[in-house]
PDB file of N, CA and C in Angstrom:
ATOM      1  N   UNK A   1       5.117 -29.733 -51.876  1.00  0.00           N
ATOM      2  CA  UNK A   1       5.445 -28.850 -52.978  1.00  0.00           C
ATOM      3  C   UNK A   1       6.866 -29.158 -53.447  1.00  0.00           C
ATOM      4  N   UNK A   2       7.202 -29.040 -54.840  1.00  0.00           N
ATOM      5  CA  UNK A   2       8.511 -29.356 -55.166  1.00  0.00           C
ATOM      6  C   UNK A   2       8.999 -28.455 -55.993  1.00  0.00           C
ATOM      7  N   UNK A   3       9.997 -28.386 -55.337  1.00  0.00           N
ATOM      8  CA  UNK A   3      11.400 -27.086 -55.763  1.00  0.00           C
ATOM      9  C   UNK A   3      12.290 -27.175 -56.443  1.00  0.00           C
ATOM     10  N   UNK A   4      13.049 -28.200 -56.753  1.00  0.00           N
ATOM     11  CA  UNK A   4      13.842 -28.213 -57.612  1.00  0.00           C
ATOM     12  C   UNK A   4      15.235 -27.671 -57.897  1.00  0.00           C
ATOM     13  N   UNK A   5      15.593 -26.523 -56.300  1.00  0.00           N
ATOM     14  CA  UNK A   5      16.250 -25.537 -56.666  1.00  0.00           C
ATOM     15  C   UNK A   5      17.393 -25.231 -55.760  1.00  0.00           C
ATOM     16  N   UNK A   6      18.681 -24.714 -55.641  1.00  0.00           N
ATOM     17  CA  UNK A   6      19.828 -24.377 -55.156  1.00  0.00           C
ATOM     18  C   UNK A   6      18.712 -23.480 -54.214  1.00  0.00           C
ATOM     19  N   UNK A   7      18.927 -24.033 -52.601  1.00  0.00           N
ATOM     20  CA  UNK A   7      18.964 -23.207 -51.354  1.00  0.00           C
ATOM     21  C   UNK A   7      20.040 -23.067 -50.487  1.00  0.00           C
ATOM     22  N   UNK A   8      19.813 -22.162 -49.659  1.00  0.00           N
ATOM     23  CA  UNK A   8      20.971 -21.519 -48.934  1.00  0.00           C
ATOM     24  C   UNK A   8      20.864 -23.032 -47.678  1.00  0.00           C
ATOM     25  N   UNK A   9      22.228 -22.896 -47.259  1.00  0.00           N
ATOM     26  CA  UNK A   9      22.940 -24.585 -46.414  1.00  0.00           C
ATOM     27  C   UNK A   9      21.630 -24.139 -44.644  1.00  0.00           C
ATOM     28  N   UNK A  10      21.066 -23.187 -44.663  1.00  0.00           N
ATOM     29  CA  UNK A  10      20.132 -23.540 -43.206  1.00  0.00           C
ATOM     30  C   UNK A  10      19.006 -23.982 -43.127  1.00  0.00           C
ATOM     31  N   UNK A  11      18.658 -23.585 -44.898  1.00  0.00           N
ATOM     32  CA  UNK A  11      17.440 -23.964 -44.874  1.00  0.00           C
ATOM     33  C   UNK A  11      16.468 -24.962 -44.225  1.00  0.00           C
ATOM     34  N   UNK A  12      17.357 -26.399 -44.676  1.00  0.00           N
ATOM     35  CA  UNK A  12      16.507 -27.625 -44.197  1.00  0.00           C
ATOM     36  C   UNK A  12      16.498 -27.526 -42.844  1.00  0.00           C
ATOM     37  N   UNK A  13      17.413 -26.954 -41.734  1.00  0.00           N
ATOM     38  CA  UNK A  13      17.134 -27.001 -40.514  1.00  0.00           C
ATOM     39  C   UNK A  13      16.110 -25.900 -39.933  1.00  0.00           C
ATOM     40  N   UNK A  14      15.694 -24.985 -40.559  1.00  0.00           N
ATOM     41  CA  UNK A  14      14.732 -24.187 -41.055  1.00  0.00           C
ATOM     42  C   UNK A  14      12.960 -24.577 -40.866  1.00  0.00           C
ATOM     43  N   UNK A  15      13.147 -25.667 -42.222  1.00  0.00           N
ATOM     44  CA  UNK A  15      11.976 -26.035 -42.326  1.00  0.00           C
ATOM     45  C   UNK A  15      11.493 -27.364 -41.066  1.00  0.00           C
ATOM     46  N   UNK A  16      12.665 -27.876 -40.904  1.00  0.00           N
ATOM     47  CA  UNK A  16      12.716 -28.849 -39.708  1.00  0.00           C
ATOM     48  C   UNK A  16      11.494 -28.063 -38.371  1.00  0.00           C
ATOM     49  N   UNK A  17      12.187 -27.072 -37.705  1.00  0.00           N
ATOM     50  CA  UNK A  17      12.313 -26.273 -37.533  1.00  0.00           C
ATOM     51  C   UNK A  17      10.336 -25.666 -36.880  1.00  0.00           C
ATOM     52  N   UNK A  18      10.392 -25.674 -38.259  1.00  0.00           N
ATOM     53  CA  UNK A  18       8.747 -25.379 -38.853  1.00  0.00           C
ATOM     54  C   UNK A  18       8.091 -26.375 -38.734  1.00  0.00           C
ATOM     55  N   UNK A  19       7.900 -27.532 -38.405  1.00  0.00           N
ATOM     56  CA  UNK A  19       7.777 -28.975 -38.309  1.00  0.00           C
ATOM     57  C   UNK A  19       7.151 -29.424 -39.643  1.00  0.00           C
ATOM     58  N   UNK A  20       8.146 -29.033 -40.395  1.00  0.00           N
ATOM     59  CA  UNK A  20       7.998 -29.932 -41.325  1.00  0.00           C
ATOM     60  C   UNK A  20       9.358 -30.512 -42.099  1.00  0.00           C
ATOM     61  N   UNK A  21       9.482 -31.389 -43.288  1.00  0.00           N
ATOM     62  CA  UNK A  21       9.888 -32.577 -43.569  1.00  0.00           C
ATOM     63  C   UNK A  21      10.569 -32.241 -44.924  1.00  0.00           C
ATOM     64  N   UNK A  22      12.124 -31.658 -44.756  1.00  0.00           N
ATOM     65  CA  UNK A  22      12.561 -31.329 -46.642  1.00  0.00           C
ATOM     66  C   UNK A  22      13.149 -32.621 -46.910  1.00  0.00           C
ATOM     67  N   UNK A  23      12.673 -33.172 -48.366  1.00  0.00           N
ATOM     68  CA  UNK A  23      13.924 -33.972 -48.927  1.00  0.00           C
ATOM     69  C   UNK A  23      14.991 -32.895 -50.005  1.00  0.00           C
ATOM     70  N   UNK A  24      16.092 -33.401 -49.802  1.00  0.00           N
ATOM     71  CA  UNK A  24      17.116 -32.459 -50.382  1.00  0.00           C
ATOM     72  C   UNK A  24      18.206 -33.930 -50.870  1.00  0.00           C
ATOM     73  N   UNK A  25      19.020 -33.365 -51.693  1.00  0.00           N
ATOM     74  CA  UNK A  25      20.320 -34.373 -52.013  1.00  0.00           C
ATOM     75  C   UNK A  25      21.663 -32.888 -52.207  1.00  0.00           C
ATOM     76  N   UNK A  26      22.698 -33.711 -52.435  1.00  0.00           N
ATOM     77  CA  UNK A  26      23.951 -32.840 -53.010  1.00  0.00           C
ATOM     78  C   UNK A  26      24.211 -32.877 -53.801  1.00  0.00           C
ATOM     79  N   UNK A  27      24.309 -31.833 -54.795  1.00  0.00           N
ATOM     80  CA  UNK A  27      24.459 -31.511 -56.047  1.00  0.00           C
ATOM     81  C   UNK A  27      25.934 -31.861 -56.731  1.00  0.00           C
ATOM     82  N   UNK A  28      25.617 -32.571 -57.839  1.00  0.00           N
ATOM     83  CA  UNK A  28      26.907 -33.055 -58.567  1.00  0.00           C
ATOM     84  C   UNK A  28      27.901 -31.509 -58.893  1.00  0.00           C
ATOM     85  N   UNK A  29      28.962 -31.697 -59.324  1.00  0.00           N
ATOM     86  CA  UNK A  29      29.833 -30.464 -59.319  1.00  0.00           C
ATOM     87  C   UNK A  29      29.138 -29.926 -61.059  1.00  0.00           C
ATOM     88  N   UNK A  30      27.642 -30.262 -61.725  1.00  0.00           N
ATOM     89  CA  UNK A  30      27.802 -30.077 -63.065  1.00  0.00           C
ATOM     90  C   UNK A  30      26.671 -29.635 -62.315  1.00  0.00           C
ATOM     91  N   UNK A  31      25.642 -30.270 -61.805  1.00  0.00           N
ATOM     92  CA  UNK A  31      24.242 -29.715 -61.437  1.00  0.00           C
ATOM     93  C   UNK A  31      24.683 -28.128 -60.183  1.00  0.00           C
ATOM     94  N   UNK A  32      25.646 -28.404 -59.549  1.00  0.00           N
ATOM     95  CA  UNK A  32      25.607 -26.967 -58.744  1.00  0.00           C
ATOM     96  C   UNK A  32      25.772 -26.040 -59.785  1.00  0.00           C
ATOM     97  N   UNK A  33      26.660 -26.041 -60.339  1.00  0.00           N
ATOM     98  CA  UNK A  33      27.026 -25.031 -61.561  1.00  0.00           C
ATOM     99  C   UNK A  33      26.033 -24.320 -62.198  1.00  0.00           C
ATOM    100  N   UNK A  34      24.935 -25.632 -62.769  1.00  0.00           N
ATOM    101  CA  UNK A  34      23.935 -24.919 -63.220  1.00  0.00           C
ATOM    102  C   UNK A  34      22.771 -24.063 -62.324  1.00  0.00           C
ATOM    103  N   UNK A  35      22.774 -24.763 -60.911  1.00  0.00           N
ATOM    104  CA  UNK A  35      21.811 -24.069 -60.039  1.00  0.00           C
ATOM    105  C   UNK A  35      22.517 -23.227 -59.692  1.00  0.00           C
ATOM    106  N   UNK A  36      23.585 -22.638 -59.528  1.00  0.00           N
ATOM    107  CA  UNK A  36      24.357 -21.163 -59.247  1.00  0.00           C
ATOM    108  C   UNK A  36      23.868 -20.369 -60.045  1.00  0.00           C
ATOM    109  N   UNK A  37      24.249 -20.911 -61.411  1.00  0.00           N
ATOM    110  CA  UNK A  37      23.795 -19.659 -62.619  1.00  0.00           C
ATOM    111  C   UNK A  37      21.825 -19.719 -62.642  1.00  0.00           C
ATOM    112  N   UNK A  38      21.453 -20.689 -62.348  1.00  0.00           N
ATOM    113  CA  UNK A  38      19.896 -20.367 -62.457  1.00  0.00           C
ATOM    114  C   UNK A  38      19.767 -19.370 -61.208  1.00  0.00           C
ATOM    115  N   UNK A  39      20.008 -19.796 -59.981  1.00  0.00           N
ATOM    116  CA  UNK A  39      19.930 -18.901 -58.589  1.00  0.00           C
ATOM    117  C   UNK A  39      20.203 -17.740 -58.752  1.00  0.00           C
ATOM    118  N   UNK A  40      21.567 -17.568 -60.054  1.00  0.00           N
ATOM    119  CA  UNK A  40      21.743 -15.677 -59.842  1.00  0.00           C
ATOM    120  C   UNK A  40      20.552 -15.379 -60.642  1.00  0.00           C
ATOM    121  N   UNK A  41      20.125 -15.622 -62.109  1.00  0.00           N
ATOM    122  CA  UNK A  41      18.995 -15.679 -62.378  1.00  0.00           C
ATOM    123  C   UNK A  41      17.997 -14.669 -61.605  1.00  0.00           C
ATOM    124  N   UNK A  42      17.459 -15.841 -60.807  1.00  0.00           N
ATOM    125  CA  UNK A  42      16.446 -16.175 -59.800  1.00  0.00           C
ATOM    126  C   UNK A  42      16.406 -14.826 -58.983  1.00  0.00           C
ATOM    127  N   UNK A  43      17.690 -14.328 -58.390  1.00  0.00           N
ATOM    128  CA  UNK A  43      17.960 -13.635 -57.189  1.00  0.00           C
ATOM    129  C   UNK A  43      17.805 -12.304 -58.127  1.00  0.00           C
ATOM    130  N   UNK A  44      18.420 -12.288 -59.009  1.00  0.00           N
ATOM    131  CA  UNK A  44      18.599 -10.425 -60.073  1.00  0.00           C
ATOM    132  C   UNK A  44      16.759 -10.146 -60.542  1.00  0.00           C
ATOM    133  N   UNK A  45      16.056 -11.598 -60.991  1.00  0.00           N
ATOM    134  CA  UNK A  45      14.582 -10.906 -60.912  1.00  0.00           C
ATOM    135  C   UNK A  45      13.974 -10.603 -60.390  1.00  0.00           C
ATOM    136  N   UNK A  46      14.218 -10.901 -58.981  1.00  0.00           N
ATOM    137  CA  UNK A  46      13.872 -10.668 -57.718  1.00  0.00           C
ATOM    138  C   UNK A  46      14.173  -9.429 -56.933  1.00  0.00           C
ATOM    139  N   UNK A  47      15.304  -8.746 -57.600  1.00  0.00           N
ATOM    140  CA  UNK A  47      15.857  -7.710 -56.681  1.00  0.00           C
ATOM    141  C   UNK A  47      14.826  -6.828 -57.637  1.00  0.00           C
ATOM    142  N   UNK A  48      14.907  -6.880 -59.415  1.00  0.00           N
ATOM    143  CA  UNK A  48      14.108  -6.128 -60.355  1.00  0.00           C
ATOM    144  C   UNK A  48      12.751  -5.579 -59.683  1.00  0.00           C
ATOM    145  N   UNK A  49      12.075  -6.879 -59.431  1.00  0.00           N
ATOM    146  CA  UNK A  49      11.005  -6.575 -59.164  1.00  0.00           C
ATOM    147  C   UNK A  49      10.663  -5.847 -57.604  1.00  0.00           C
ATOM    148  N   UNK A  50      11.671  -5.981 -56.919  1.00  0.00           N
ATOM    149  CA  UNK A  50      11.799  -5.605 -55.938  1.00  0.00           C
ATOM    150  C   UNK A  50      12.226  -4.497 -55.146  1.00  0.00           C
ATOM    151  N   UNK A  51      13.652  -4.435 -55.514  1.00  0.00           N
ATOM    152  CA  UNK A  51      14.350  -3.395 -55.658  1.00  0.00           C
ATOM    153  C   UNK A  51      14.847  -3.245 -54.117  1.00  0.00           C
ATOM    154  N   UNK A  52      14.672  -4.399 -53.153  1.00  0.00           N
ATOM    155  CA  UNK A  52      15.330  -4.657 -51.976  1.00  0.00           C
ATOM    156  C   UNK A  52      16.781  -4.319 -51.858  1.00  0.00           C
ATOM    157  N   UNK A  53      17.295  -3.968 -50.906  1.00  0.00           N
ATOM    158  CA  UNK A  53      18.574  -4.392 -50.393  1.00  0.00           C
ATOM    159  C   UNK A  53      18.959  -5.936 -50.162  1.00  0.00           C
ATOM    160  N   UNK A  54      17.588  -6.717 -49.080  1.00  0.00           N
ATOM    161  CA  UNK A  54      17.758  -8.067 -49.430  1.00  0.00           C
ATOM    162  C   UNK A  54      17.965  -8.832 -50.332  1.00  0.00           C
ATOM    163  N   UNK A  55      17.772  -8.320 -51.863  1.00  0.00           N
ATOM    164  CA  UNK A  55      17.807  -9.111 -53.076  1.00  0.00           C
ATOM    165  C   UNK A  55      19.257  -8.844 -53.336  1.00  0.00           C
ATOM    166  N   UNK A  56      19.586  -7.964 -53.540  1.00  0.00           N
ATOM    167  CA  UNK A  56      21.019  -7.268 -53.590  1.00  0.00           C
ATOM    168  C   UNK A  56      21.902  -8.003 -52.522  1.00  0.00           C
ATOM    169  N   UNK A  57      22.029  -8.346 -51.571  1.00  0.00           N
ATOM    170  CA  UNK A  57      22.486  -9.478 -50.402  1.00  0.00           C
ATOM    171  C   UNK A  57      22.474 -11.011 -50.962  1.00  0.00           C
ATOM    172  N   UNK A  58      21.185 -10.918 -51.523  1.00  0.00           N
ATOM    173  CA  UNK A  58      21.281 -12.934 -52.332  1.00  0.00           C
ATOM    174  C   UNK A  58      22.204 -12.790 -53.732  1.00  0.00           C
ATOM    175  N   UNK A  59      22.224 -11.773 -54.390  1.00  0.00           N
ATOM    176  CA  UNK A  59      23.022 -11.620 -55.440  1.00  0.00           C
ATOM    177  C   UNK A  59      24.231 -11.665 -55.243  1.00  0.00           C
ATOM    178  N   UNK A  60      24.564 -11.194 -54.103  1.00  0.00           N
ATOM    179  CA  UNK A  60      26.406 -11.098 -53.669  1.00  0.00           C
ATOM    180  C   UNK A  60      26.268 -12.339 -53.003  1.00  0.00           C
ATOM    181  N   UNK A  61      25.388 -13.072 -52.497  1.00  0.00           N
ATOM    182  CA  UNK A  61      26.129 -14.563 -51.821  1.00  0.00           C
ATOM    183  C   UNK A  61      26.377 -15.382 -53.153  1.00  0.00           C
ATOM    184  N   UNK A  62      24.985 -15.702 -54.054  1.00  0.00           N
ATOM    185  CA  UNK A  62      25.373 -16.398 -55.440  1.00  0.00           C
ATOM    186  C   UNK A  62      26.754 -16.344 -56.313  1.00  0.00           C
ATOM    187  N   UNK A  63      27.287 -14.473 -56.265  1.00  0.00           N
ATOM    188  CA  UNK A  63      28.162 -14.626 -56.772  1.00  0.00           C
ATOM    189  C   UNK A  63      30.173 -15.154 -56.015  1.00  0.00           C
ATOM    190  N   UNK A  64      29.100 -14.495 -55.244  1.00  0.00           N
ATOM    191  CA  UNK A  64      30.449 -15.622 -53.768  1.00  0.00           C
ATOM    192  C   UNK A  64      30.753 -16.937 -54.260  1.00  0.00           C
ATOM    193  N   UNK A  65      29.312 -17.077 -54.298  1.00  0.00           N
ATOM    194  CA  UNK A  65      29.327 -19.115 -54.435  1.00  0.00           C
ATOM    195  C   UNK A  65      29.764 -19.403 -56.000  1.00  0.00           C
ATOM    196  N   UNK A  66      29.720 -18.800 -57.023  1.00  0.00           N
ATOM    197  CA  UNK A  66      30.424 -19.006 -57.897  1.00  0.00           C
ATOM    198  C   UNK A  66      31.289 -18.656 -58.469  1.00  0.00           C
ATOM    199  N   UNK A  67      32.211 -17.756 -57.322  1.00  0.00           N
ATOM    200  CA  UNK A  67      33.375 -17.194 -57.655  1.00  0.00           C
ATOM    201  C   UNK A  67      34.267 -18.435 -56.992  1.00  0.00           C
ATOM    202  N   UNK A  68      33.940 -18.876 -55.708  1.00  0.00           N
ATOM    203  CA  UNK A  68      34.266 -19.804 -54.789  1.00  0.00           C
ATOM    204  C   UNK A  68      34.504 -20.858 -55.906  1.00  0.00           C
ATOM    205  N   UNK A  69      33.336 -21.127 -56.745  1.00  0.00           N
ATOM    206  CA  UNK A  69      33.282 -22.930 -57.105  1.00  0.00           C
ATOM    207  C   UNK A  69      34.057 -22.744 -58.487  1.00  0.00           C
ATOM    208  N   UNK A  70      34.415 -21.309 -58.617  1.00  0.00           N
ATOM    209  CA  UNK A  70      35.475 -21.410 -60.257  1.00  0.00           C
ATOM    210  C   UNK A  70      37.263 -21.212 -59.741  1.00  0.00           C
ATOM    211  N   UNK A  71      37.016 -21.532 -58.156  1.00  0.00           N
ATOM    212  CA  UNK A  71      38.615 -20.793 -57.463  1.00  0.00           C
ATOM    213  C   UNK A  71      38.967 -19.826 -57.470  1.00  0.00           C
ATOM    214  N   UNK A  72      37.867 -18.548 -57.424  1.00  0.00           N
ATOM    215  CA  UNK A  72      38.611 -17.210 -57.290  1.00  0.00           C
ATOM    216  C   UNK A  72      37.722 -16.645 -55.930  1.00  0.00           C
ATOM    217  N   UNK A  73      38.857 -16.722 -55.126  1.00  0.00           N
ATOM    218  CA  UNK A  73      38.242 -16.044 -53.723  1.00  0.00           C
ATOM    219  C   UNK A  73      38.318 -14.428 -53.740  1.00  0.00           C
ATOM    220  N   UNK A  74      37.403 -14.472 -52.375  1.00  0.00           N
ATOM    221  CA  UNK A  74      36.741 -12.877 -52.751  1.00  0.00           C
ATOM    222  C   UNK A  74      37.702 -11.757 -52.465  1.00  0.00           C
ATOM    223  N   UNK A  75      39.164 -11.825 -51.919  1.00  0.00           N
ATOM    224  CA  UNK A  75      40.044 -10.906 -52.074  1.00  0.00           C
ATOM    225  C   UNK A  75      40.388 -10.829 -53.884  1.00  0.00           C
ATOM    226  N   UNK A  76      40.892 -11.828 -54.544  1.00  0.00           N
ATOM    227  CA  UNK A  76      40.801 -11.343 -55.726  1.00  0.00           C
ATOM    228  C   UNK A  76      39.916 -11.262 -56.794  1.00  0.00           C
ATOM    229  N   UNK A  77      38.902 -11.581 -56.404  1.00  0.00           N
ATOM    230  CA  UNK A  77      37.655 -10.812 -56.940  1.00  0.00           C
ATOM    231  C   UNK A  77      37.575  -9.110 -56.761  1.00  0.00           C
ATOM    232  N   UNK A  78      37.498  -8.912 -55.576  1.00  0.00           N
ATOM    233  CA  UNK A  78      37.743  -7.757 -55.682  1.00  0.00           C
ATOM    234  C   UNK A  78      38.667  -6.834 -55.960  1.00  0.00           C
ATOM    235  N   UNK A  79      39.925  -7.235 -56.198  1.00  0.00           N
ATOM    236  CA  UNK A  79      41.014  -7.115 -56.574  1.00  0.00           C
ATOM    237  C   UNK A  79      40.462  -6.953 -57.955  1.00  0.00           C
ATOM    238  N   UNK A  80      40.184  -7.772 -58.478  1.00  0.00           N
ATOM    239  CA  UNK A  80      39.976  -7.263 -60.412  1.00  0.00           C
ATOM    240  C   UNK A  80      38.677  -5.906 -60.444  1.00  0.00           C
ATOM    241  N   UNK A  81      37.850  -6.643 -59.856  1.00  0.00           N
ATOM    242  CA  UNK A  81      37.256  -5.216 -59.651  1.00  0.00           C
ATOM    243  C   UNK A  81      37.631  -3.875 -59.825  1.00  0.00           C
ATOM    244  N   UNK A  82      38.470  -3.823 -58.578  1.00  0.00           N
ATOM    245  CA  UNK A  82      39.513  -2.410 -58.542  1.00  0.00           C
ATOM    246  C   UNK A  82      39.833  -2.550 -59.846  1.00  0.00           C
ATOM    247  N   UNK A  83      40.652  -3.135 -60.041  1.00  0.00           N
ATOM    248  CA  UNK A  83      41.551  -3.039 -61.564  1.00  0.00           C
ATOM    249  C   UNK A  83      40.638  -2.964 -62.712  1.00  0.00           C
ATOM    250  N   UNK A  84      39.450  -3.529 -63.005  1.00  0.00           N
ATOM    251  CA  UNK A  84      38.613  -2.332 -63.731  1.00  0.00           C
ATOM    252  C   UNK A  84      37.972  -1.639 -64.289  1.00  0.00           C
ATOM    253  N   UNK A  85      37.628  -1.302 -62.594  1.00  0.00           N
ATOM    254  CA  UNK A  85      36.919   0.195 -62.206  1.00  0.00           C
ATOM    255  C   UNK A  85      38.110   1.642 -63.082  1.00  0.00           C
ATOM    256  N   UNK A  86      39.193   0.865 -62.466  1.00  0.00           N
ATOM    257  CA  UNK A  86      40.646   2.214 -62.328  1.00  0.00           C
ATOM    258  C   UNK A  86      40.796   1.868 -63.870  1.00  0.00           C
ATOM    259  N   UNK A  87      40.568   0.779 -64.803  1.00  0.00           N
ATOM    260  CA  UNK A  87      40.647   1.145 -66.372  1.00  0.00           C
ATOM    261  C   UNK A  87      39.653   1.714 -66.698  1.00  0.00           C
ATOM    262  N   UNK A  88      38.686   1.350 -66.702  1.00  0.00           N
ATOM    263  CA  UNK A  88      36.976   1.503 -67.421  1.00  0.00           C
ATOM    264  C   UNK A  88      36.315   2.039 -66.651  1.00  0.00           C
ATOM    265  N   UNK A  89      36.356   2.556 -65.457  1.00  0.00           N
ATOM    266  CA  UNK A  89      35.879   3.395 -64.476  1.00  0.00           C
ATOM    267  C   UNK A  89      34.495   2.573 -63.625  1.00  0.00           C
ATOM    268  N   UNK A  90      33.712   3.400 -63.124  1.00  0.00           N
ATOM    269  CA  UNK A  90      32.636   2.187 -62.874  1.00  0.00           C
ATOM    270  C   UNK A  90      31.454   2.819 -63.333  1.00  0.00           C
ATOM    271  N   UNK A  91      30.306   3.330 -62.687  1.00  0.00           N
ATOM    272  CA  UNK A  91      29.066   3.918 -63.029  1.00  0.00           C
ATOM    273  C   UNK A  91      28.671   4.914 -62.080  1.00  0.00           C
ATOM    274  N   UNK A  92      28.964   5.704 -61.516  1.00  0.00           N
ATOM    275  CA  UNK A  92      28.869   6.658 -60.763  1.00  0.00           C
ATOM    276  C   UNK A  92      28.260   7.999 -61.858  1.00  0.00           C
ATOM    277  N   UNK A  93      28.876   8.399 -62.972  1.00  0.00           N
ATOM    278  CA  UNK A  93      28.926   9.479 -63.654  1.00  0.00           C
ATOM    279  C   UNK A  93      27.301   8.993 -64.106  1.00  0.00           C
ATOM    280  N   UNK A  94      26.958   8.090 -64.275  1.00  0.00           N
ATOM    281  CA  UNK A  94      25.157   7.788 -64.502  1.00  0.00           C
ATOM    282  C   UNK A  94      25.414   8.379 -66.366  1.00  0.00           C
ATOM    283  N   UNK A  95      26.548   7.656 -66.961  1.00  0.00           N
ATOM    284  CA  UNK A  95      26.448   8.504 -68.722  1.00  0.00           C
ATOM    285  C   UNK A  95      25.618   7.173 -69.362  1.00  0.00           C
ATOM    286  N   UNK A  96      25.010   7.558 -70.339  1.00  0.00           N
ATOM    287  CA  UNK A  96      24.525   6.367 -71.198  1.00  0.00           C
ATOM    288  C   UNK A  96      25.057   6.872 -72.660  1.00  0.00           C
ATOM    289  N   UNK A  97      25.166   5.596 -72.787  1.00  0.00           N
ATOM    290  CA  UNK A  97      26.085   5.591 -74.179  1.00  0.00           C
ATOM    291  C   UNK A  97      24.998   5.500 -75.354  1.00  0.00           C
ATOM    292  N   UNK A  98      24.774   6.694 -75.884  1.00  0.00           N
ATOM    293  CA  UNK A  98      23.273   6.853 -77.365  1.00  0.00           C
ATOM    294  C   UNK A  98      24.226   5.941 -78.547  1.00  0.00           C
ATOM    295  N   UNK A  99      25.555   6.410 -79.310  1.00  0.00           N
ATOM    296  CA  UNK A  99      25.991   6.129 -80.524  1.00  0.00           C
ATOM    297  C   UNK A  99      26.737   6.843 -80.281  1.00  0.00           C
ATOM    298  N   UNK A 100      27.886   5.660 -81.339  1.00  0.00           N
ATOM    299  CA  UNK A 100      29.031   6.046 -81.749  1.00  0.00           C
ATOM    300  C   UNK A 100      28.721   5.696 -83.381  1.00  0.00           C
ATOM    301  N   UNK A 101      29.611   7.119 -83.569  1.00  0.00           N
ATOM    302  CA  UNK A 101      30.032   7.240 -85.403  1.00  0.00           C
ATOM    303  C   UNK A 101      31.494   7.424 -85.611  1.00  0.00           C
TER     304      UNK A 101
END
């Protein structure tokens, strides 16, 4: 069967594992990029349809991995976060915005 697709680094020892046989290569720094953004993709329709905690877990590694591969590590990631939450608040209050006049 062929995949085509950004997996997590245990996999192939995984399927090994399973006795069976992955071919895999390493992704150019243009092809990861794009399998990051397809993977979050991938992982957010998955949680949709799902509505797991596990999906919600692949969504925060993806965005790890492409916070990582743009140079912003996850202290200041979360760091902007904070900063803003504390401007623009976050979503707790559950308001939806109908119109503005």
């Amino acid at each position: 069967m062929k995949y085509n697709k950004l997996i997590r680094d245990k996999i192939p020892e995984i399927i090994l594992k399973a006795g069976k046989t992955s071919i895999t290569h390493i992704a150019s720094k243009q092809e990861y990029q794009d399998k990051l953004k397809q993977k979050l993709q991938e992982e957010v329709d998955e949680f949709f349809e799902s509505e797991s905690k596990e999906e919600l877990v692949d969504i925060l590694e993806v965005i790890y991995a492409l916070a990582n591969f743009n140079k912003i590590n996850r202290k200041s990631l979360e760091s902007l976060r904070l900063k803003t939450a504390k401007s623009r608040g976050g979503y707790k209050k559950k308001t939806i915005l109908d119109e503005v006049e």
